[in-house]
N, C-alpha and C. Protein backbone atom coordinates (compact mmCIF):
# COMPACT_ATOMS: atom_id res chain seq x y z
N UNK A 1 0.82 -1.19 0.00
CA UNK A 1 0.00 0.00 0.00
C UNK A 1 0.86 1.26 0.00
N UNK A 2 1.84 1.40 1.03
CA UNK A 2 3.06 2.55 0.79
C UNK A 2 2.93 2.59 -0.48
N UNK A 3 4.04 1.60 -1.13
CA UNK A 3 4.73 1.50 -2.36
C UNK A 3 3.52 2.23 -3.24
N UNK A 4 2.44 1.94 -3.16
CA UNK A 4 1.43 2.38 -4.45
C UNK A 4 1.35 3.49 -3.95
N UNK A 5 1.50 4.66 -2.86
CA UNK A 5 1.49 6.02 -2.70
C UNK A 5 2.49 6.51 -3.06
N UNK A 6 3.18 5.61 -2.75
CA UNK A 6 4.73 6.47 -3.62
C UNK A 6 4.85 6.84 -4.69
N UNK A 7 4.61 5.33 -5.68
CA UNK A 7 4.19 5.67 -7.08
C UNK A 7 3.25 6.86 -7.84
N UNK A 8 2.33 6.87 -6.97
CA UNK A 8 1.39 7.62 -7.05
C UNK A 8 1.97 9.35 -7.16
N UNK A 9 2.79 9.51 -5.57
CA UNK A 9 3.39 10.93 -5.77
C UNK A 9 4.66 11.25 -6.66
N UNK A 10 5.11 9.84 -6.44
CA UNK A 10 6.54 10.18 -8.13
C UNK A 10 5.51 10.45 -9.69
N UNK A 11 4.71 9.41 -9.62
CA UNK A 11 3.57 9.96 -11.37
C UNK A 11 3.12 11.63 -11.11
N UNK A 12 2.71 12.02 -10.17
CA UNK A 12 2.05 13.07 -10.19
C UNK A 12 3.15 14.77 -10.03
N UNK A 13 4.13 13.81 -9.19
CA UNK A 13 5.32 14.97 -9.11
C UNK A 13 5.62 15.24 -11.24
N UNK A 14 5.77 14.38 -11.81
CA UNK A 14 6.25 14.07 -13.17
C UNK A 14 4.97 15.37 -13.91
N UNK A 15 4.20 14.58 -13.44
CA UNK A 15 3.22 15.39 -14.40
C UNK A 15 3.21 16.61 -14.11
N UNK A 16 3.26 17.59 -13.01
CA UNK A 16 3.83 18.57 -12.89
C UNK A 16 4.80 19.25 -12.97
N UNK A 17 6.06 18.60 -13.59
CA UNK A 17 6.71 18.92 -14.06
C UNK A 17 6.73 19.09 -15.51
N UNK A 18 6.02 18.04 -15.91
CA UNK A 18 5.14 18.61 -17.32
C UNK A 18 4.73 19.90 -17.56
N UNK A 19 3.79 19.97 -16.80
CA UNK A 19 3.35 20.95 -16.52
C UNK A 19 3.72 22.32 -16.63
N UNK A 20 4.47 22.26 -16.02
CA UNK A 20 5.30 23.44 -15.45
C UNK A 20 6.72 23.63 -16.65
N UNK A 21 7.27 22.83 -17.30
CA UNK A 21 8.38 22.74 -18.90
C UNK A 21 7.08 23.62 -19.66
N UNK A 22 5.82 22.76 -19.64
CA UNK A 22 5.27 23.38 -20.65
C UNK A 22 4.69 25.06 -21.03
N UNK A 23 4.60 26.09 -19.05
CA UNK A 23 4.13 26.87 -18.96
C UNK A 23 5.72 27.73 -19.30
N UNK A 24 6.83 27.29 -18.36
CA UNK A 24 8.28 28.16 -18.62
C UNK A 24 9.60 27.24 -18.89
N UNK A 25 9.45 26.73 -19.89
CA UNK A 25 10.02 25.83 -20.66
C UNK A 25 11.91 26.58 -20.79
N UNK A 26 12.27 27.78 -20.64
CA UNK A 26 13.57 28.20 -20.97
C UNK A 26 14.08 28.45 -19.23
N UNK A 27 13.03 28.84 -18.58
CA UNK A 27 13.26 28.57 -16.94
C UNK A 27 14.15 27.11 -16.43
N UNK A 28 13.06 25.96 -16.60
CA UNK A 28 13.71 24.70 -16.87
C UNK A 28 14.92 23.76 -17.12
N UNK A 29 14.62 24.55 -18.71
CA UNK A 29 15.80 24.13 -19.16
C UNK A 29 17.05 24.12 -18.74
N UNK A 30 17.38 25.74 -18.09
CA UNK A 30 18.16 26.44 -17.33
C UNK A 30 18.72 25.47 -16.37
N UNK A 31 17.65 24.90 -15.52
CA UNK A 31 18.04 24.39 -14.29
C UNK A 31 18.58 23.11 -14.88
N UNK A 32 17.80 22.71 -15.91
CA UNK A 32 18.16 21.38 -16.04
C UNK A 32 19.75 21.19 -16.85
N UNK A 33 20.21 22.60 -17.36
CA UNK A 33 21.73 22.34 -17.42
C UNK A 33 22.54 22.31 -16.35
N UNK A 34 21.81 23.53 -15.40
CA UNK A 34 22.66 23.59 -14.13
C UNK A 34 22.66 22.22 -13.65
N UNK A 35 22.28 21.34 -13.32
CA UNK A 35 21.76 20.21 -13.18
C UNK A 35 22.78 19.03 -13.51
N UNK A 36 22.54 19.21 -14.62
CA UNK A 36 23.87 18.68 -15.80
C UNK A 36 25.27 18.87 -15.00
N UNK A 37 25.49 20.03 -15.14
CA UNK A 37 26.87 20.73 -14.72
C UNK A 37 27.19 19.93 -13.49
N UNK A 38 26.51 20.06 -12.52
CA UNK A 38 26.80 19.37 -11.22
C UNK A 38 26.84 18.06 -11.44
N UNK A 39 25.91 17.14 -12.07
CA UNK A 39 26.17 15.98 -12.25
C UNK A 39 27.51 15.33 -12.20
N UNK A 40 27.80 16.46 -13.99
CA UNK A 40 29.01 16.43 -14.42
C UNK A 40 30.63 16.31 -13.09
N UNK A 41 30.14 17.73 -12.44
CA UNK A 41 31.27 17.84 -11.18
C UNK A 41 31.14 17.02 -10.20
N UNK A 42 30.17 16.18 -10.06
CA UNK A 42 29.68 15.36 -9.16
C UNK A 42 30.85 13.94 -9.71
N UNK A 43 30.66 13.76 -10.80
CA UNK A 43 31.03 11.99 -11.62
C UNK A 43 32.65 12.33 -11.73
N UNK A 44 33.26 13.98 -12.14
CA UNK A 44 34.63 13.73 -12.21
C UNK A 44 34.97 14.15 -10.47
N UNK A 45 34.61 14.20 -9.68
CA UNK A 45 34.88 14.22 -8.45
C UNK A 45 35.58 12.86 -7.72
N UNK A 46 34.56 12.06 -8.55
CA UNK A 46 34.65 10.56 -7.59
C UNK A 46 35.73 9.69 -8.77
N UNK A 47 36.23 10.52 -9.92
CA UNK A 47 36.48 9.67 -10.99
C UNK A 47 36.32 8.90 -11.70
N UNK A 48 35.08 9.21 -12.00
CA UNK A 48 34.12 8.69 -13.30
C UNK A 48 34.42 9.92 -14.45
N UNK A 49 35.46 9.93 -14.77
CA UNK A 49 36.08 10.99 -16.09
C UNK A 49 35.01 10.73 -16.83
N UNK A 50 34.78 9.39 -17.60
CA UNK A 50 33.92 9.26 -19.02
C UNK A 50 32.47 9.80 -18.42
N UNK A 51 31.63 9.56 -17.29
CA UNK A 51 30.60 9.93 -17.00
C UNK A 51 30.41 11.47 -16.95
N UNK A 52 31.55 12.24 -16.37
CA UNK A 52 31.43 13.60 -15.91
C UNK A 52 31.43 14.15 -17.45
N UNK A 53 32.24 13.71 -18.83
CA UNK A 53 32.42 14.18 -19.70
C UNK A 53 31.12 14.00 -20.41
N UNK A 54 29.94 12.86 -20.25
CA UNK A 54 28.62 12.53 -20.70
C UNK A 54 28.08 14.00 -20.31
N UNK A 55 28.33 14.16 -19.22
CA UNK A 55 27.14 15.31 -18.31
C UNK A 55 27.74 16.56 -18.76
N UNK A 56 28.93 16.67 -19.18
CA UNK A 56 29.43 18.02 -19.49
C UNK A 56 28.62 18.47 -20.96
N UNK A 57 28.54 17.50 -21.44
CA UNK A 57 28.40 17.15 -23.50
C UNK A 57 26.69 17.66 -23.09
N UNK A 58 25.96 16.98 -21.98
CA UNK A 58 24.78 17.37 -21.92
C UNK A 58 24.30 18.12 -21.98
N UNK A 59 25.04 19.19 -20.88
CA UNK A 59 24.99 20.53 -20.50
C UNK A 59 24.99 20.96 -21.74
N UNK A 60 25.80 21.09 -22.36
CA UNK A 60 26.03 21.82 -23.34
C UNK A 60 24.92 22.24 -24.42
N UNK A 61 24.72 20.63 -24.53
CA UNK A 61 23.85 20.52 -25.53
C UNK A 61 22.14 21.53 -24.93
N UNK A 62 22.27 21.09 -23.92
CA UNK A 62 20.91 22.04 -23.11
C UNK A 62 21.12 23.65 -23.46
N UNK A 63 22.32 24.02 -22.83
CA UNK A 63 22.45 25.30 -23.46
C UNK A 63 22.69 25.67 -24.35
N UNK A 64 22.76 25.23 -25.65
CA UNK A 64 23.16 25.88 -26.87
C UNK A 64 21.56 25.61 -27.23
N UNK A 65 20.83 24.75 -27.08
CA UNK A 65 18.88 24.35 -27.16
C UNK A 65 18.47 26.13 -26.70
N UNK A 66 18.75 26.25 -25.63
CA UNK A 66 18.30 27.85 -25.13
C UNK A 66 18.25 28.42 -25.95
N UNK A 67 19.90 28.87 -25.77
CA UNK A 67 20.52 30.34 -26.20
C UNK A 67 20.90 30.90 -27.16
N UNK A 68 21.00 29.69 -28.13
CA UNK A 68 21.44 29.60 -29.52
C UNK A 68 20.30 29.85 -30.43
C-alpha cells in the first residue's frame, strides 16, 4: 500500500513537471543544465572521467537548445 502512494506521488510529481516545462520551458531548461553541470562535477569528483564528460556534452547541448 506505501509503495502504491509512492508511485502515485513520483507519477504526479512528473506530471507537474510537465506541466510546469510546458508553462516556462527556458526557466527549466536552465536548471536542467545547471543540473547537468553538477552531475558532471559530481562523476569527475569521484572519478568517473567518461561519465562527468557525458554530463558536461549534456549541458552543453541544453544550453546551446536555449541560447542559440
Amino acid at each position: 500500500m506505501k509503495s502504491l502512494m509512492i508511485i502515485t506521488a513520483i507519477f504526479q510529481a512528473l506530471v507537474q513537471m510537465k506541466n510546469w516545462f510546458m508553462r516556462f520551458p527556458t526557466i527549466l531548461q536552465a536548471c536542467e543544465c545547471i543540473i547537468e553541470m553538477l552531475r558532471g562535477q559530481y562523476a569527475h569528483s569521484v572519478g568517473c572521467y567518461h561519465e562527468a564528460a557525458f554530463h558536461f556534452i549534456e549541458a552543453v547541448k541544453v544550453y546551446i537548445y536555449i541560447y542559440v
